[in-house]
Protein backbone atom coordinates (compact mmCIF):
# COMPACT_ATOMS: atom_id res chain seq x y z
CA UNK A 1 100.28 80.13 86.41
CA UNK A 2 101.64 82.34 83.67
CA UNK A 3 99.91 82.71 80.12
CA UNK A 4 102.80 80.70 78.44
CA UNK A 5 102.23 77.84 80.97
CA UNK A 6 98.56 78.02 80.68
CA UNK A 7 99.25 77.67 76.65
CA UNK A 8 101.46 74.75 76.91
CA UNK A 9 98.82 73.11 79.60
CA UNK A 10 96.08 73.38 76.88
CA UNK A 11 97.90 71.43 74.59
CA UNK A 12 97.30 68.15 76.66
CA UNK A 13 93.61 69.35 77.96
CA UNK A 14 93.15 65.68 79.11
CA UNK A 15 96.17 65.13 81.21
CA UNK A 16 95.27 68.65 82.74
CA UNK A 17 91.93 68.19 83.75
CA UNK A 18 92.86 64.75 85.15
CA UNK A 19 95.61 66.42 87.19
CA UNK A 20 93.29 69.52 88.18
CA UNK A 21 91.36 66.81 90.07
CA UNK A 22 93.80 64.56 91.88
CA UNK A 23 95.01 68.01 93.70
CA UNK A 24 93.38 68.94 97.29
CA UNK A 25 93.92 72.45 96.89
CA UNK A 26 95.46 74.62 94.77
CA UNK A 27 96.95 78.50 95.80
CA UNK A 28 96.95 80.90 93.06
CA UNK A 29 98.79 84.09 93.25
CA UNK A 30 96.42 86.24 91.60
CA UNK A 31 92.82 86.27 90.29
CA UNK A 32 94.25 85.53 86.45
CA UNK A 33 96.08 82.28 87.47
CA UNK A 34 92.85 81.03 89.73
CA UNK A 35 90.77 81.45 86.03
CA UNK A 36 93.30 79.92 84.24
CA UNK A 37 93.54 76.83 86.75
CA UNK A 38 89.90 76.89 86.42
CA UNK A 39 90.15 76.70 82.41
CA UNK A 40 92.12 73.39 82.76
CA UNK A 41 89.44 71.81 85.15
CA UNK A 42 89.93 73.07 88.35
CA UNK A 43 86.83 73.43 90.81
CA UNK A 44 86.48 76.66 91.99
CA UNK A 45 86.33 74.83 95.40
CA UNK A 46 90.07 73.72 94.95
CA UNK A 47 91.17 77.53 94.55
CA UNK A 48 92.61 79.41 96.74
CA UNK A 49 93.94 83.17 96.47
CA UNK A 50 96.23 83.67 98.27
CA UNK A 51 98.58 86.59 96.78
CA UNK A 52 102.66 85.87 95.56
CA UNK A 53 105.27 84.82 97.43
CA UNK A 54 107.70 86.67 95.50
CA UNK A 55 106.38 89.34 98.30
CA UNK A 56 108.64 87.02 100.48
CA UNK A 57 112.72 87.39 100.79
CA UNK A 58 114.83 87.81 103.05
CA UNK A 59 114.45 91.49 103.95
CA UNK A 60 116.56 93.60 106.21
CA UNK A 61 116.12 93.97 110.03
CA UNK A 62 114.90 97.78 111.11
CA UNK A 63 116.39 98.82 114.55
CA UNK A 64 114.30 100.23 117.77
CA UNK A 65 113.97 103.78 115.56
CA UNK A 66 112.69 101.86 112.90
CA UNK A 67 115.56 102.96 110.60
CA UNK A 68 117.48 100.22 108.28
CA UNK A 69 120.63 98.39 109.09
CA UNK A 70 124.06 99.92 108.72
CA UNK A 71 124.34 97.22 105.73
CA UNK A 72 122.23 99.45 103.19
CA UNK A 73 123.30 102.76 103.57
CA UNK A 74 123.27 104.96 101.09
CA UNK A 75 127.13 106.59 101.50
CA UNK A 76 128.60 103.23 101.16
CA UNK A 77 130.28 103.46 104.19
CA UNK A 78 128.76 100.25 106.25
CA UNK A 79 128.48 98.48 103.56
CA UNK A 80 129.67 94.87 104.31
CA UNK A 81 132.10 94.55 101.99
CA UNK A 82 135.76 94.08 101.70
CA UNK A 83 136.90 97.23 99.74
CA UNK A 84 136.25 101.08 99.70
CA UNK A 85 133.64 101.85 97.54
CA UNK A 86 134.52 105.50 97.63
CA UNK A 87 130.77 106.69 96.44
CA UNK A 88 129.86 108.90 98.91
CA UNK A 89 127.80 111.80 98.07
CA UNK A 90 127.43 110.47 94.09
CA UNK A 91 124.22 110.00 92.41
CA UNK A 92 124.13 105.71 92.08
CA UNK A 93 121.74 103.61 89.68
CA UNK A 94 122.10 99.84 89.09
CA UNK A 95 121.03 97.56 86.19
CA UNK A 96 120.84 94.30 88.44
CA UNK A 97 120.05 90.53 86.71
CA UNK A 98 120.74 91.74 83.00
CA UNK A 99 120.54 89.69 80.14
CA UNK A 100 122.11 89.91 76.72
CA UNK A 101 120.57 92.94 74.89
CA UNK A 102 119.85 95.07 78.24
CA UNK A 103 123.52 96.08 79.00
CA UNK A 104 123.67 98.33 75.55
CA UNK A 105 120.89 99.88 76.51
CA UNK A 106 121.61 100.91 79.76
CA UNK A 107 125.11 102.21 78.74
CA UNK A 108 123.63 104.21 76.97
CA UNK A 109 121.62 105.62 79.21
CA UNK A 110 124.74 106.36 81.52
CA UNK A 111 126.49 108.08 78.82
CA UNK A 112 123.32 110.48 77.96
CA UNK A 113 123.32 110.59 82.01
CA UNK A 114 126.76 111.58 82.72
CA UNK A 115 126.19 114.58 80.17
CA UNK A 116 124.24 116.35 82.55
CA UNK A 117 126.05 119.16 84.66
CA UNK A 118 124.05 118.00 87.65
CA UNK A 119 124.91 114.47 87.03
CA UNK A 120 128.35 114.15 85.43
CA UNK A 121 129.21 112.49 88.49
CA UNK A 122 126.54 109.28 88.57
CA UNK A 123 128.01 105.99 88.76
CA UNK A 124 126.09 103.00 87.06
CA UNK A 125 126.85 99.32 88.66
CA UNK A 126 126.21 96.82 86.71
CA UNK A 127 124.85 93.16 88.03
CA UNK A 128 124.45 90.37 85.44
CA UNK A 129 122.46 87.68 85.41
CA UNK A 130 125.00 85.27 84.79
CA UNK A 131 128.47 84.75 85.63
CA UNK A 132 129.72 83.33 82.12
CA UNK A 133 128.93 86.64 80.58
CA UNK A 134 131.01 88.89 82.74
CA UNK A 135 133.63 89.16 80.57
CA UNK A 136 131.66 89.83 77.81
CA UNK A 137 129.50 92.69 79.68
CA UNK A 138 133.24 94.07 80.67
CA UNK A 139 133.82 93.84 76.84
CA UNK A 140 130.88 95.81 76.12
CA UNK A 141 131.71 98.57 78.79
CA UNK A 142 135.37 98.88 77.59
CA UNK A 143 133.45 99.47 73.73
CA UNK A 144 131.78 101.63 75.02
CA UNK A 145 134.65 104.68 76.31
CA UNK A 146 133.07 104.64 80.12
CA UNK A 147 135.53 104.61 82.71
CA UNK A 148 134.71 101.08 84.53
CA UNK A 149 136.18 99.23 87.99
CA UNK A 150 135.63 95.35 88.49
CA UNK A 151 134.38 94.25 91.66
CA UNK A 152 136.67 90.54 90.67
CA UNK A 153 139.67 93.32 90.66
CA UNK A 154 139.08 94.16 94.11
CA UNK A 155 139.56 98.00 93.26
CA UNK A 156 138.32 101.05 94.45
CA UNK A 157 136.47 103.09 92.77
CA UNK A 158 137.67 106.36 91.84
CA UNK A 159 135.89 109.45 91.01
CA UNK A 160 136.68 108.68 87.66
CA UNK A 161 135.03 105.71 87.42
CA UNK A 162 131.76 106.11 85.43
CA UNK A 163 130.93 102.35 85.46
CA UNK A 164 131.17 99.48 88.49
CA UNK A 165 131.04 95.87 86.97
CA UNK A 166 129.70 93.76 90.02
CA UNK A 167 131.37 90.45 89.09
CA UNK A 168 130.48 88.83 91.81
CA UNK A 169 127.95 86.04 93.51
CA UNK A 170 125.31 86.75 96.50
CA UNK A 171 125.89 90.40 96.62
CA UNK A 172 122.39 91.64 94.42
CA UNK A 173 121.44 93.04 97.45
CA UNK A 174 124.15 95.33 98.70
CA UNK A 175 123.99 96.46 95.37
CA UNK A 176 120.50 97.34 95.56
CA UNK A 177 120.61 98.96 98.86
CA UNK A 178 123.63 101.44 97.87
CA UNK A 179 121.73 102.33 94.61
CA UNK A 180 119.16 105.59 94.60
CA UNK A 181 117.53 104.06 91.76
CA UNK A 182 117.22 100.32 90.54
CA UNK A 183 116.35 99.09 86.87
CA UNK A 184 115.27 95.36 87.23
CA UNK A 185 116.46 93.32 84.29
CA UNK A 186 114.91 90.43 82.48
CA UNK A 187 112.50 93.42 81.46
CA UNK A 188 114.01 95.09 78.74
CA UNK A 189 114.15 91.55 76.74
CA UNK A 190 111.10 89.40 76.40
CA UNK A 191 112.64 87.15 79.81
CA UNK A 192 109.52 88.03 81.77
CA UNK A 193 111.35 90.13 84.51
CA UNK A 194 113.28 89.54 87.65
CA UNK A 195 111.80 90.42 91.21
CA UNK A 196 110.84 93.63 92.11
CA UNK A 197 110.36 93.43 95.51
CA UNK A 198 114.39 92.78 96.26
CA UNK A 199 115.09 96.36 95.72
CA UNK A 200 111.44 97.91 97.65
CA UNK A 201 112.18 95.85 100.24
CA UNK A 202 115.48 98.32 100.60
CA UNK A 203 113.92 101.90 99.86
CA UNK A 204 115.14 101.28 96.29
CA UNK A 205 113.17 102.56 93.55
CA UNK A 206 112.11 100.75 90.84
CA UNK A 207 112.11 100.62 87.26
CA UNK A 208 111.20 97.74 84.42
CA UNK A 209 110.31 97.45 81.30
CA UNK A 210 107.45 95.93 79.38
CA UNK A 211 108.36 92.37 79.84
CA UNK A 212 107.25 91.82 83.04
CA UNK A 213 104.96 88.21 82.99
CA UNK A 214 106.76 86.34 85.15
CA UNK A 215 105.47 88.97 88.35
CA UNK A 216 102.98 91.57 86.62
CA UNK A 217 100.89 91.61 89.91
CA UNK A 218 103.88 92.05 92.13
CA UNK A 219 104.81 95.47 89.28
CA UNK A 220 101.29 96.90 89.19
CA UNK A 221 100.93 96.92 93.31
CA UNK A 222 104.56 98.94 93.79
CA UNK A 223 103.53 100.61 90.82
CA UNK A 224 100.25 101.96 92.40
CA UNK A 225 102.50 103.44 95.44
CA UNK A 226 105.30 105.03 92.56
CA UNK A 227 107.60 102.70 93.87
CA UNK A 228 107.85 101.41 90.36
CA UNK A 229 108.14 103.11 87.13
CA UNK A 230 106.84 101.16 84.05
CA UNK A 231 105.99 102.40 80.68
CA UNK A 232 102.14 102.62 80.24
CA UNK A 233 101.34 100.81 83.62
CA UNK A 234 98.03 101.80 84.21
CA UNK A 235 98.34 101.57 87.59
CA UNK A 236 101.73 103.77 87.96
CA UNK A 237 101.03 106.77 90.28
CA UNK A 238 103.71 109.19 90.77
CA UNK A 239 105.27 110.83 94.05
CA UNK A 240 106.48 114.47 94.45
CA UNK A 241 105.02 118.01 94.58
CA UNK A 242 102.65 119.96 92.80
CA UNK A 243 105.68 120.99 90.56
CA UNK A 244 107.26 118.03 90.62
CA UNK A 245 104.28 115.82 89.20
CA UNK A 246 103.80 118.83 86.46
CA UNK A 247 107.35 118.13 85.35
CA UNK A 248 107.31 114.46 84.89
CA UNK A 249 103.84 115.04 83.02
CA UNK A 250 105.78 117.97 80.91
CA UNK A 251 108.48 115.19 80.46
CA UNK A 252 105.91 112.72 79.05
CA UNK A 253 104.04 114.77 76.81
CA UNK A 254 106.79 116.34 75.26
CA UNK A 255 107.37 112.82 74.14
CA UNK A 256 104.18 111.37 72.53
CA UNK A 257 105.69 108.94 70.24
CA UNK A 258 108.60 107.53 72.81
CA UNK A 259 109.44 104.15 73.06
CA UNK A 260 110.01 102.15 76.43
CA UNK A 261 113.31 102.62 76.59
CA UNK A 262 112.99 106.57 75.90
CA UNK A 263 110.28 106.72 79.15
CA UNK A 264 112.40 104.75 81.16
CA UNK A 265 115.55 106.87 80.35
CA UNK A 266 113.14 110.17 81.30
CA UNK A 267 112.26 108.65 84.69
CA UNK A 268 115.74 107.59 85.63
CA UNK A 269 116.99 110.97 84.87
CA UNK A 270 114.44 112.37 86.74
CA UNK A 271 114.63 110.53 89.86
CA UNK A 272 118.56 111.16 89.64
CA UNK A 273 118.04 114.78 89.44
CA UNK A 274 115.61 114.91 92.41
CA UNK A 275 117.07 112.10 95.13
CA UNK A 276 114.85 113.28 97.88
CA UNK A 277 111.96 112.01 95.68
CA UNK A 278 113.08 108.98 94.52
CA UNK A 279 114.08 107.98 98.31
CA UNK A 280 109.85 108.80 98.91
CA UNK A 281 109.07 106.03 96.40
CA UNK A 282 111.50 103.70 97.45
CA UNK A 283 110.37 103.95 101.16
CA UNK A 284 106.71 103.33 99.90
CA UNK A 285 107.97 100.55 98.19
CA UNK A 286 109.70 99.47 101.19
CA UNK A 287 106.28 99.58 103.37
CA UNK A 288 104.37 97.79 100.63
CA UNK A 289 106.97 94.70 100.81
CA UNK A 290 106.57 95.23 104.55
CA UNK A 291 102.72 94.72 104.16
CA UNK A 292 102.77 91.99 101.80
CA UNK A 293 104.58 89.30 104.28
CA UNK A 294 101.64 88.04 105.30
CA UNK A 295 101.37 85.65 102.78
CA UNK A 296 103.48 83.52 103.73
CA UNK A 297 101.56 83.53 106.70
CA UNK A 298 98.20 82.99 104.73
CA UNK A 299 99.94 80.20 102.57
CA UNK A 300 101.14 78.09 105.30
CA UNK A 301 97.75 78.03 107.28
CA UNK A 302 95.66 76.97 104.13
CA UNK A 303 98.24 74.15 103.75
CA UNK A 304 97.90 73.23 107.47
CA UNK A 305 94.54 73.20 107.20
CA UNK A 306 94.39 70.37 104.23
CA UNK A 307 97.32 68.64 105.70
CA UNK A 308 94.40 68.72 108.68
CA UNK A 309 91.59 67.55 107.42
CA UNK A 310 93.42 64.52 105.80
CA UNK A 311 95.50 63.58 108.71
CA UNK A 312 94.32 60.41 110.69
CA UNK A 313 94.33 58.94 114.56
CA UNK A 314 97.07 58.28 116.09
CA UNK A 315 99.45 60.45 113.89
CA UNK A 316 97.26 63.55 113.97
CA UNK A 317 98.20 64.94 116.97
CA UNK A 318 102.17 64.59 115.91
CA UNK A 319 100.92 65.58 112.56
CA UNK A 320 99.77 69.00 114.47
CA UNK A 321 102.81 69.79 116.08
CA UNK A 322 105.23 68.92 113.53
CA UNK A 323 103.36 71.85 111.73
CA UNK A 324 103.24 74.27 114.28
CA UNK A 325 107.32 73.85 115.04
CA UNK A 326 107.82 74.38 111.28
CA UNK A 327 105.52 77.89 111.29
CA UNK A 328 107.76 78.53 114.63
């Protein structure tokens, strides 16, 4: 229950609290939603926490050796799709599920990016949100003198190509798993942020921005394992060497007065620069997803257990096994 909700909930206390008590039990994802159910007139004895189920998607398989699928490798080569990328060996980031206001920032970045010696050769792919605005986020690229490819066009990319416009439906996650590093949109604008855990859950690290409501619990536990980089996230602890760490603090303090978009630029570029790192925090992003599926798990057996108690002779014992075929 997010803090906007909660607000709106408020406004008709009555109706609330009457609907508080005509529910049998109630799963919050995290300890601020169970005291804001409890605010509205919730018993404590309703409440359940339970953790979120954004943890829960539909991650890839791992083979005997533990390894990923063929589908998310990093070269490009596997990758189920029907063109040749033609990436392999090039530094990759992607702004995935952006909204109006996030792709001029993020070409941006790619242009200060590209700049770089090291990196002259990083490609940026680009997911939006929403179809309707793919032509104007290919009229924004096209402004903005980068090389771009359309993924509609059925091209290959070139080395030239400085941009890759994924116009295209139920792909996010290919995307993701070519990428070294993934910026999560919905973040940069006050949207609330999309989900995280799509790109942990393929070694991808992660960064977002400060508008991250809608799954702040699901950001501050991949933070806490520097699988995600956000501005000022107290719980954000970084990955690398002695050296390494002593550089991105360099990098931060030389920067006291930076904005979001300025620390988020800085990490990018540093992950880019040092790929062996950023793959660390992606695969410790990738074993926190892997620890989180649980609750599902954890979910379903509260709601077994209420579906339980309320069932009664003769249907209980169909009741049961109608359950236990669905957690099958």
């Amino acid at each position: 229950l997010s803090a906007a909700s909660f607000k709106s909930y408020q406004k008709i206390g009555a109706v609330s609290a009457s609907m508080m008590k005509n529910l049998s039990l109630i799963i919050a994802q995290d300890n601020e939603s169970a005291k804001r159910f409890r605010q509205l007139g919730a018993h404590s004895a309703q409440i359940r926490v339970a953790g979120s189920l954004k943890w829960v998607i539909n991650t890839p398989k791992l083979n005997d050796n533990g390894a990923k699928e063929a589908e998310i490798a990093n070269d490009g080569a596997d990758l189920d799709l029907d063109l040749d990328l033609g990436v392999t060996g090039r530094p990759i980031w992607v702004a995935a599920s952006t909204h109006s206001g996030e792709e001029k920032t993020v070409l941006s970045w790619q242009q200060q990016i590209i700049s770089h010696p090291l990196l002259a050769d990083t490609l940026l792919i680009i997911v939006p949100r929403h179809p309707e605005r793919f032509d104007e986020v290919a009229e924004l690229i096209e402004k903005s003198g980068l090389t771009m490819t359309r993924r509609s066009d059925e091209d290959a990319i070139s080395p030239n190509t400085q941009v890759y416009l994924a116009d295209s439906m139920g792909e996010l996650m290919k995307w993701y798993a070519l990428a070294n590093v993934a910026l999560v949109g919905g973040s940069l604008v006050d949207i609330g942020g999309h989900n995280p855990v799509e790109p942990a859950s393929v070694a991808t690290p992660v960064l977002m921005g400060s508008y991250t409501q809608s799954c702040q619990s699901v950001v501050d536990k991949l933070a806490s394992v520097g699988a995600l980089y956000q501005p000022n996230n107290e719980f954000y602890s970084a990955l690398g060497t002695d050296e390494q760490l002593s550089q991105q603090q360099k990098i931060a303090s030389n920067q006291p007065s930076s904005d979001d978009d300025s620390l988020l630029y800085q990490q990018l570029q540093f992950w880019l620069s040092h790929l062996e790192l950023a793959k660390q925090a992606g695969q410790a992003g990738a074993e926190m997803t892997e620890q989180q599926q649980a609750v599902l798990h954890r979910q379903l057996s509260m709601i077994e257990e209420v579906i339980q108690q309320y069932a009664k002779p003769p249907f209980e014992q169909d009741l049961n096994q109608d359950v236990n075929q669905a957690l099958i």
